[in-house]
Protein backbone atom coordinates (compact mmCIF):
# COMPACT_ATOMS: atom_id res chain seq x y z
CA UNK A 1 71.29 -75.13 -15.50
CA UNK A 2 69.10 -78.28 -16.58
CA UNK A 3 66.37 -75.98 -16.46
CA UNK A 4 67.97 -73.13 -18.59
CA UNK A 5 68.82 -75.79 -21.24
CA UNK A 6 65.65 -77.79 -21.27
CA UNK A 7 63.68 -74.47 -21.91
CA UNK A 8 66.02 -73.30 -24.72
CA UNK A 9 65.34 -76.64 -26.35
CA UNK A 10 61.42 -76.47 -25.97
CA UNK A 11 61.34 -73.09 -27.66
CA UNK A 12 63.92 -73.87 -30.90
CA UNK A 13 60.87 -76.99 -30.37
CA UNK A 14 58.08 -75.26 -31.03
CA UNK A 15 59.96 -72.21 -33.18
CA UNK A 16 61.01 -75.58 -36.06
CA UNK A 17 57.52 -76.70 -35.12
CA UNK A 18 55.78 -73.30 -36.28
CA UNK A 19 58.37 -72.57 -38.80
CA UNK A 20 57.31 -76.06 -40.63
CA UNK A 21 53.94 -75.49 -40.49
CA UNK A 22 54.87 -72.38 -42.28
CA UNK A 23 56.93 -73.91 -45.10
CA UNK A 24 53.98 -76.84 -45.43
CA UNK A 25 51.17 -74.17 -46.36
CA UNK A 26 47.38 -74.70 -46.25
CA UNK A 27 45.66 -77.29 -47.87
CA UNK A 28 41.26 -77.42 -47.73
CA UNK A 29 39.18 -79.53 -49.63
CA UNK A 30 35.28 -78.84 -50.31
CA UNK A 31 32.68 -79.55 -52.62
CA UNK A 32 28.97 -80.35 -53.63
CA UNK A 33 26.77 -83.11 -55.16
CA UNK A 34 23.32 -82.51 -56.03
CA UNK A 35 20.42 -84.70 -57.75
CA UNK A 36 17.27 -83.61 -58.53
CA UNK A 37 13.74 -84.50 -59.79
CA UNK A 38 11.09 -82.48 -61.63
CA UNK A 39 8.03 -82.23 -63.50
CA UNK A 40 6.25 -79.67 -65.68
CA UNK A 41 2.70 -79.02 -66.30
CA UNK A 42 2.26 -79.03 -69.99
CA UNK A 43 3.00 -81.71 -72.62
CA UNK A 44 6.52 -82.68 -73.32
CA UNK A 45 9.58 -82.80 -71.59
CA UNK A 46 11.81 -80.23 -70.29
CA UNK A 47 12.14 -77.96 -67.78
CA UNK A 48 13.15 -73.75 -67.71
CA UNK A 49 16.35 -73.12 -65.28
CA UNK A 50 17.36 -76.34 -65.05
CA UNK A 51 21.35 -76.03 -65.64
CA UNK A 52 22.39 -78.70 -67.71
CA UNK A 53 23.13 -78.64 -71.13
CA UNK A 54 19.73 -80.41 -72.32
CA UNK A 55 17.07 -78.72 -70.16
CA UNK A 56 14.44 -79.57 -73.05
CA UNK A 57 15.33 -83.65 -71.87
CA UNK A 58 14.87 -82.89 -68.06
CA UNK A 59 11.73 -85.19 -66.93
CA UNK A 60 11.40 -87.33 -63.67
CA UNK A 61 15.51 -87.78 -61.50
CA UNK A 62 18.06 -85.94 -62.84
CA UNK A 63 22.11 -85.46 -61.76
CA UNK A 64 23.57 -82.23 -61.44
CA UNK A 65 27.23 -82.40 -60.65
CA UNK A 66 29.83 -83.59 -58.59
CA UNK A 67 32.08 -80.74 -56.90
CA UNK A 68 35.24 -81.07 -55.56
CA UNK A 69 37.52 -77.60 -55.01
CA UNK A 70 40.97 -78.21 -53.93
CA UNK A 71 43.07 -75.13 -52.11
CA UNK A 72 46.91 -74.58 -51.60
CA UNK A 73 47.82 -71.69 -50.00
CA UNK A 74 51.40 -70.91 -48.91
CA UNK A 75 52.89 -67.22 -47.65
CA UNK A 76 51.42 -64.85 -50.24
CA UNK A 77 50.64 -67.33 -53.32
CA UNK A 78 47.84 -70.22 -53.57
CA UNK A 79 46.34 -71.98 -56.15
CA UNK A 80 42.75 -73.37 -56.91
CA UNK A 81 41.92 -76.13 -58.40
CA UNK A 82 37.99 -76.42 -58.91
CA UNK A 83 36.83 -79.75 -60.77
CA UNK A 84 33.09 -80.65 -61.61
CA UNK A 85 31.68 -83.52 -63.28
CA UNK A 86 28.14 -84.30 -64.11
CA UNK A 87 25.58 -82.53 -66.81
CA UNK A 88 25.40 -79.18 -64.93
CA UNK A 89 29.21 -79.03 -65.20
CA UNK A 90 28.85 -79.86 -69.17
CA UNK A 91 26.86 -76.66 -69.24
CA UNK A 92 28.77 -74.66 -67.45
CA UNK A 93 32.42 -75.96 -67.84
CA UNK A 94 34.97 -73.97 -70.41
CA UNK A 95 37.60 -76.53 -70.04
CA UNK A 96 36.67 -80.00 -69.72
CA UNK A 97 36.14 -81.30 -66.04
CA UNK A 98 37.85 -77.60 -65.11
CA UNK A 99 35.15 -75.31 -63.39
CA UNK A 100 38.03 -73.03 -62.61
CA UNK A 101 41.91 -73.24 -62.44
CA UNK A 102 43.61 -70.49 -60.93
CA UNK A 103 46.71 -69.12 -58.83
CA UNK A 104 46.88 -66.05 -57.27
CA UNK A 105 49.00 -63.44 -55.52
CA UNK A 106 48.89 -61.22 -52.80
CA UNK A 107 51.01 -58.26 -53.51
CA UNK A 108 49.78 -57.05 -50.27
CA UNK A 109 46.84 -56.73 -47.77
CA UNK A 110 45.27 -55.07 -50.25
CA UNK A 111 46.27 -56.06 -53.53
CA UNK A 112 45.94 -59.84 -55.24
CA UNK A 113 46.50 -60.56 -59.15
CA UNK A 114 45.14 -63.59 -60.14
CA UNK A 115 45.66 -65.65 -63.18
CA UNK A 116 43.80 -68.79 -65.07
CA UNK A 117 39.84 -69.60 -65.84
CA UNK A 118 37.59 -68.04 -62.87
CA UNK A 119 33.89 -68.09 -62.29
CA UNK A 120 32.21 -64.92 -63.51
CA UNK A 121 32.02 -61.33 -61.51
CA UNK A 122 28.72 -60.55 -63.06
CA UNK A 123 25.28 -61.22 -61.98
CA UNK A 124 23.53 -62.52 -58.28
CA UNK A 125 23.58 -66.31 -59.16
CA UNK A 126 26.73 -68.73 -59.55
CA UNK A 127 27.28 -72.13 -61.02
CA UNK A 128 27.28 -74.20 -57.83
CA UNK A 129 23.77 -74.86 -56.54
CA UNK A 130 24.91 -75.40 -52.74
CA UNK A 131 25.05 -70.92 -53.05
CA UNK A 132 22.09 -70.26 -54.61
CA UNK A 133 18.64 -69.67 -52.96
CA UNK A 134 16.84 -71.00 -55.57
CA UNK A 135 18.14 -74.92 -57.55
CA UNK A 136 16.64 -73.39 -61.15
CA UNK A 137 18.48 -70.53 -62.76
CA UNK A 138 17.04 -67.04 -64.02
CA UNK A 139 17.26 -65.94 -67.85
CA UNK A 140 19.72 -63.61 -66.68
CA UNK A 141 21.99 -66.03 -65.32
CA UNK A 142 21.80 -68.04 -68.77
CA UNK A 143 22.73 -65.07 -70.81
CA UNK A 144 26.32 -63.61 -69.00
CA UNK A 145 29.42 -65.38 -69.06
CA UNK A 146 29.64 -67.94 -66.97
CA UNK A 147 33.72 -68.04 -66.60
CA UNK A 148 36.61 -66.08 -67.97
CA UNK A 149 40.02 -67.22 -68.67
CA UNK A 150 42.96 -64.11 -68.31
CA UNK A 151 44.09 -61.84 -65.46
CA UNK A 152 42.09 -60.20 -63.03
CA UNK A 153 43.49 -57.28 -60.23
CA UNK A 154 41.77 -57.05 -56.71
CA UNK A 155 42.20 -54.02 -54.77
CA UNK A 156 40.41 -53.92 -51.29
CA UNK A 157 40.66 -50.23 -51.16
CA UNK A 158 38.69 -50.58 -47.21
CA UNK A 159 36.40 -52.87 -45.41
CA UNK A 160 33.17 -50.87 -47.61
CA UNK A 161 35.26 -50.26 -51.08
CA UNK A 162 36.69 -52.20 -53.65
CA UNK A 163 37.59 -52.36 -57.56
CA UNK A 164 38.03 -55.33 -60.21
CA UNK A 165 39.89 -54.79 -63.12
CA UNK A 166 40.07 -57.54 -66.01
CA UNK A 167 41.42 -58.56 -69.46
CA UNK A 168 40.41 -61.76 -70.57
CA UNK A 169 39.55 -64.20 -73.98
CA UNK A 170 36.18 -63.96 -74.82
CA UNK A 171 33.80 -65.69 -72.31
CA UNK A 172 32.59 -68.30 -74.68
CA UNK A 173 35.79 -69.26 -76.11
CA UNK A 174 36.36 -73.01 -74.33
CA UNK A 175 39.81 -74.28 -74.06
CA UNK A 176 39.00 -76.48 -76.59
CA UNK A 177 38.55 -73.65 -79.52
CA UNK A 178 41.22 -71.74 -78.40
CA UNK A 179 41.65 -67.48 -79.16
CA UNK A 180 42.64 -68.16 -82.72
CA UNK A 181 41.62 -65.23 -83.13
CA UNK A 182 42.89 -62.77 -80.66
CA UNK A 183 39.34 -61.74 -79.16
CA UNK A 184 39.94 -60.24 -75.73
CA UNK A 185 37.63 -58.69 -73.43
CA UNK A 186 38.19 -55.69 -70.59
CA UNK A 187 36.69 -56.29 -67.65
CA UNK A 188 35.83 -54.05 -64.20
CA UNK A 189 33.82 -53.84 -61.15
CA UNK A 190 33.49 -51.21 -58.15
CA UNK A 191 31.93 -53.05 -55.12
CA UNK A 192 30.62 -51.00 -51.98
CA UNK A 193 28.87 -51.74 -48.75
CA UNK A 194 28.13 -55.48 -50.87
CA UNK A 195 26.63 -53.72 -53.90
CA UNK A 196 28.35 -54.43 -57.13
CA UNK A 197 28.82 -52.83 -60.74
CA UNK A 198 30.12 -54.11 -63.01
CA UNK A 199 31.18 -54.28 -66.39
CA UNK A 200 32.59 -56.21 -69.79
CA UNK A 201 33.34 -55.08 -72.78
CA UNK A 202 34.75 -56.69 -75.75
CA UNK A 203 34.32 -59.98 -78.06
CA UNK A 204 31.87 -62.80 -76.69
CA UNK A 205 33.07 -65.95 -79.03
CA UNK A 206 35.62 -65.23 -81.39
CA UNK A 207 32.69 -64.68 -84.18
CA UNK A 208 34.83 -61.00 -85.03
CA UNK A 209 32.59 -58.98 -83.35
CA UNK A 210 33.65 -57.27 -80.34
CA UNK A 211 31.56 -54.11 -79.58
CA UNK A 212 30.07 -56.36 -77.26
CA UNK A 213 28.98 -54.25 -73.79
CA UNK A 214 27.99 -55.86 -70.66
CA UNK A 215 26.95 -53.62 -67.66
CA UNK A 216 25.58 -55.55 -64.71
CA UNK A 217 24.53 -54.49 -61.26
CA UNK A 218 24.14 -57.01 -58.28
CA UNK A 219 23.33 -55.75 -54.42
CA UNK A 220 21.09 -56.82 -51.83
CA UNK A 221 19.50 -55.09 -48.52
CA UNK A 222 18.56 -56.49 -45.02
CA UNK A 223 14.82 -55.49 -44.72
CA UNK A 224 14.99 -56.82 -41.19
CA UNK A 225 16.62 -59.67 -39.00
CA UNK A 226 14.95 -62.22 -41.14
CA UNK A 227 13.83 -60.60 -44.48
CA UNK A 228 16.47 -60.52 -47.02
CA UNK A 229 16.16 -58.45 -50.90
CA UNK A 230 18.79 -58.92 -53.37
CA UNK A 231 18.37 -57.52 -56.68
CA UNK A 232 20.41 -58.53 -60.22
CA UNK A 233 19.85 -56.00 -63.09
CA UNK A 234 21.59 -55.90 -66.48
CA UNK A 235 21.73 -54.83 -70.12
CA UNK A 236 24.00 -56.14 -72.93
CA UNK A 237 24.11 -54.52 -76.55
CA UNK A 238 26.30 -55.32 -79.89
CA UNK A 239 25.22 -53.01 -82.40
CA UNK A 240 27.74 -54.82 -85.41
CA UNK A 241 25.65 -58.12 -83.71
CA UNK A 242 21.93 -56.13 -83.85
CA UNK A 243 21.75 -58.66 -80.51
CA UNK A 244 21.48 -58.08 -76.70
CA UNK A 245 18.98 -58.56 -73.71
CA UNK A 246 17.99 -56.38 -70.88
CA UNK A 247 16.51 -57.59 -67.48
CA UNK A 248 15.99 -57.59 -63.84
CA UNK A 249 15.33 -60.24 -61.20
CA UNK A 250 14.37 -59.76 -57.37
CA UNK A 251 15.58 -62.08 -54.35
CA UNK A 252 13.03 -61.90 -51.20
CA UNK A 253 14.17 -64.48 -48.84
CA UNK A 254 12.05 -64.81 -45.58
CA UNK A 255 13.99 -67.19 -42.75
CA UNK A 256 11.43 -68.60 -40.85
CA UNK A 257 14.09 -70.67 -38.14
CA UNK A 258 17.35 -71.91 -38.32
CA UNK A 259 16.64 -74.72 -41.07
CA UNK A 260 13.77 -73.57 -43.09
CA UNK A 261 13.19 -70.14 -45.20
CA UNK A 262 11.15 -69.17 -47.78
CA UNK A 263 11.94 -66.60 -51.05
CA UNK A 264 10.51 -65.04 -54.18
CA UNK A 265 12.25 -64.33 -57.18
CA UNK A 266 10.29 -62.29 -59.95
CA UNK A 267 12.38 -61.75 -63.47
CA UNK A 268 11.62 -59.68 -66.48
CA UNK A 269 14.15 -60.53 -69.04
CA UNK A 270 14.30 -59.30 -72.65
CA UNK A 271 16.29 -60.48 -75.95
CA UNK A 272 17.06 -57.63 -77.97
CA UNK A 273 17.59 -57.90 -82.03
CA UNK A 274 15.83 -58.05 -85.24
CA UNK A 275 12.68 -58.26 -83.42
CA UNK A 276 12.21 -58.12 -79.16
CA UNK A 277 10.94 -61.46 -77.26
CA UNK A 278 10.31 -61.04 -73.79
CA UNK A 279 9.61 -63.55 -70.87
CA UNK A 280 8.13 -63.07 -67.40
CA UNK A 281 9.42 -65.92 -64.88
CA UNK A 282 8.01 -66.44 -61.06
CA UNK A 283 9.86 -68.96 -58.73
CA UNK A 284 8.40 -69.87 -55.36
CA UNK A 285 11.29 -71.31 -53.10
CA UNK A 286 11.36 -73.21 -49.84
CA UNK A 287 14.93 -73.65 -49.01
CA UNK A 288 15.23 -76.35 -46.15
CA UNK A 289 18.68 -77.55 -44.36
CA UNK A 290 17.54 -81.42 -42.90
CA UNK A 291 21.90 -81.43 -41.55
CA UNK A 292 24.14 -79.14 -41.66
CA UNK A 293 25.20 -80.36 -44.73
CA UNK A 294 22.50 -81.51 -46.82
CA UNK A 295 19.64 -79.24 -47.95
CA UNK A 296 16.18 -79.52 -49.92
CA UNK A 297 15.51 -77.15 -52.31
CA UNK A 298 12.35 -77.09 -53.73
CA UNK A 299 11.21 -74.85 -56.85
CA UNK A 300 7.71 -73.82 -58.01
CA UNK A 301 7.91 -71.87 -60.94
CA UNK A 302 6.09 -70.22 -63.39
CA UNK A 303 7.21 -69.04 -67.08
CA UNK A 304 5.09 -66.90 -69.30
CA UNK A 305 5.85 -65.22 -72.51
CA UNK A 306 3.85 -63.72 -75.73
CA UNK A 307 6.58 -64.11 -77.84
CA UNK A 308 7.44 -67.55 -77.73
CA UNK A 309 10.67 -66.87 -75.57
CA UNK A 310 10.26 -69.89 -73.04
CA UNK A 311 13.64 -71.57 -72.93
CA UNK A 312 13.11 -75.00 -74.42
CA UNK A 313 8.96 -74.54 -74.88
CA UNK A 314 9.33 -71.99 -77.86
CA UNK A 315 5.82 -72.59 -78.53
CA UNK A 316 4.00 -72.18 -75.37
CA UNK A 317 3.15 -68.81 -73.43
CA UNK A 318 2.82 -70.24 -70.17
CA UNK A 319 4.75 -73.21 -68.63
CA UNK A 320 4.73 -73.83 -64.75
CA UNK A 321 6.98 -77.13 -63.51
CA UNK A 322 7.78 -78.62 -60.20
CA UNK A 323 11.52 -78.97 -59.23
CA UNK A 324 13.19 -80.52 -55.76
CA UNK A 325 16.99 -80.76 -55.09
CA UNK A 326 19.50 -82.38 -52.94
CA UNK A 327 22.55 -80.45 -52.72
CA UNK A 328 25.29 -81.81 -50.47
CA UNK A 329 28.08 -79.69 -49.45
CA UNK A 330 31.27 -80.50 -47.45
């Protein structure tokens, strides 16, 4: 009888045990710091890519940002809370110290609405450098949105397919200028097999215009076990604006061993108006992981343009500069 009763007290035990765990939720922390240092090869400071929101200053050690993402996720809800500090946050931020603010829910397996400011859905690059191959940014990159504030709906229609739709403010509206105006933009993607399309249309920064059209593909391919091509193509066109840009960039990323890989990203990227500028940028990468949580990334690149369109050398048609990064995640 002991027996009997000492096992129906372990298992109400471990069934208020389990059933607290439940109620308590998930909580994860993560994050990133990176530094860097670079150099160019003309006269004059400054450096293309570099994300901060004075790359024409960048000369000699440099700070990126501090990272820190806080998660809460309990039954079908969560919220995240991504904060970054630091001059590659200033560039990037909409809000502040806010990199993104969101909560989300899962109406099911397959379907999650989620509402607040959240990191873009277009292009192959992202804000955090701990995710990119490469620690300078392509012209691409530096003409989408960055982050959108509104509504988004997930649907994971199978392993292979899935769709994005989206209405949000305009993408360069900060929380600090506020949609006085109204602007809105409609958003979508169809993802499959890890190849993306997607697509924005609307206003950009509550100017009035909003015939603004983004469409955007990102996709990669394994070549083999250690050869790795993503690609990032897009177009953008206002015709009330006379403005846009077209352009492609290619990933090739060889790993050579478990800490140390090589890539190659060639861009063509085009600014579209009242008269076309054009720039040609090549970026040599050696990506190298010293822990499991620190990594050197170091960028060789080359910028060259006829028309003047080097970002932050307007008046040179051929800048090359020398970049190395620390990026610490956790």
């Amino acid at each position: 009888m002991k027996k009997i009763i000492f096992t129906a007290l372990l298992a109400v035990s471990f069934i208020a045990t389990a059933q607290e765990k439940e109620e308590k939720g998930t909580f994860t922390l993560s994050g990133t710091v990176d530094v860097y240092g670079t150099a160019n090869f003309v006269d004059g400071a400054g450096t293309p890519g570099i994300l901060i929101a004075n790359p024409e200053n960048a000369n000699g050690f440099g700070l990126g940002s501090a990272n820190t993402v806080f998660a809460y996720e309990k039954g079908k809800a969560g919220v995240v809370a991504d904060l970054a500090f630091g001059p590659r946050a200033d560039d990037a931020n909409l809000a502040g110290a806010i990199n993104q603010l969101y909560a989300y829910y899962k109406v099911s397996d397959q379907l999650t609405i989620t509402a607040g400011q959240f990191n873009t859905f277009l292009g192959y690059e992202v804000i955090s450098p701990a995710v990119n191959f490469n620690y300078t940014v392509s012209y691409l990159f530096n003409a989408g949105p960055f982050s959108h504030t509104g509504i988004k709906l997930n649907y994971e229609v199978s392993d292979d397919f899935s769709y994005m739709l989206a209405l949000t403010n305009s993408h360069a509206i900060s929380s600090a200028d506020g949609n006085v105006g109204g602007e809105m933009q409609l958003g979508a993607q169809l993802g499959y097999k890890g190849q993306f399309l997607n697509f924005i249309y609307g206003g950009v920064d509550g100017s009035g215009i909003t015939d603004n059209v983004f469409f955007d593909y990102t996709g990669g391919f394994d070549l083999s076990d250690s050869v790795f091509l993503g690609i990032n193509a897009a177009y953008s066109n206002s015709s009330d604006a006379d403005a846009g840009y077209q352009g492609a960039a290619l990933y090739l990323q060889k790993t050579l061993s478990d800490s140390f890989a090589l890539g190659f990203r060639p861009e063509f990227f085009q600014a579209n108006g009242a008269s076309d500028a054009s720039v040609t940028a090549y970026t040599l990468t050696a990506n190298v992981s010293l822990t499991d949580n620190l990594k050197l990334i170091t960028d060789l690149r080359l910028d060259s343009s006829e028309d003047a369109a080097i970002e932050v050398f307007a008046g040179q048609k051929s800048v090359s500069a020398f970049t190395m990064a620390a990026v610490y995640s956790f």
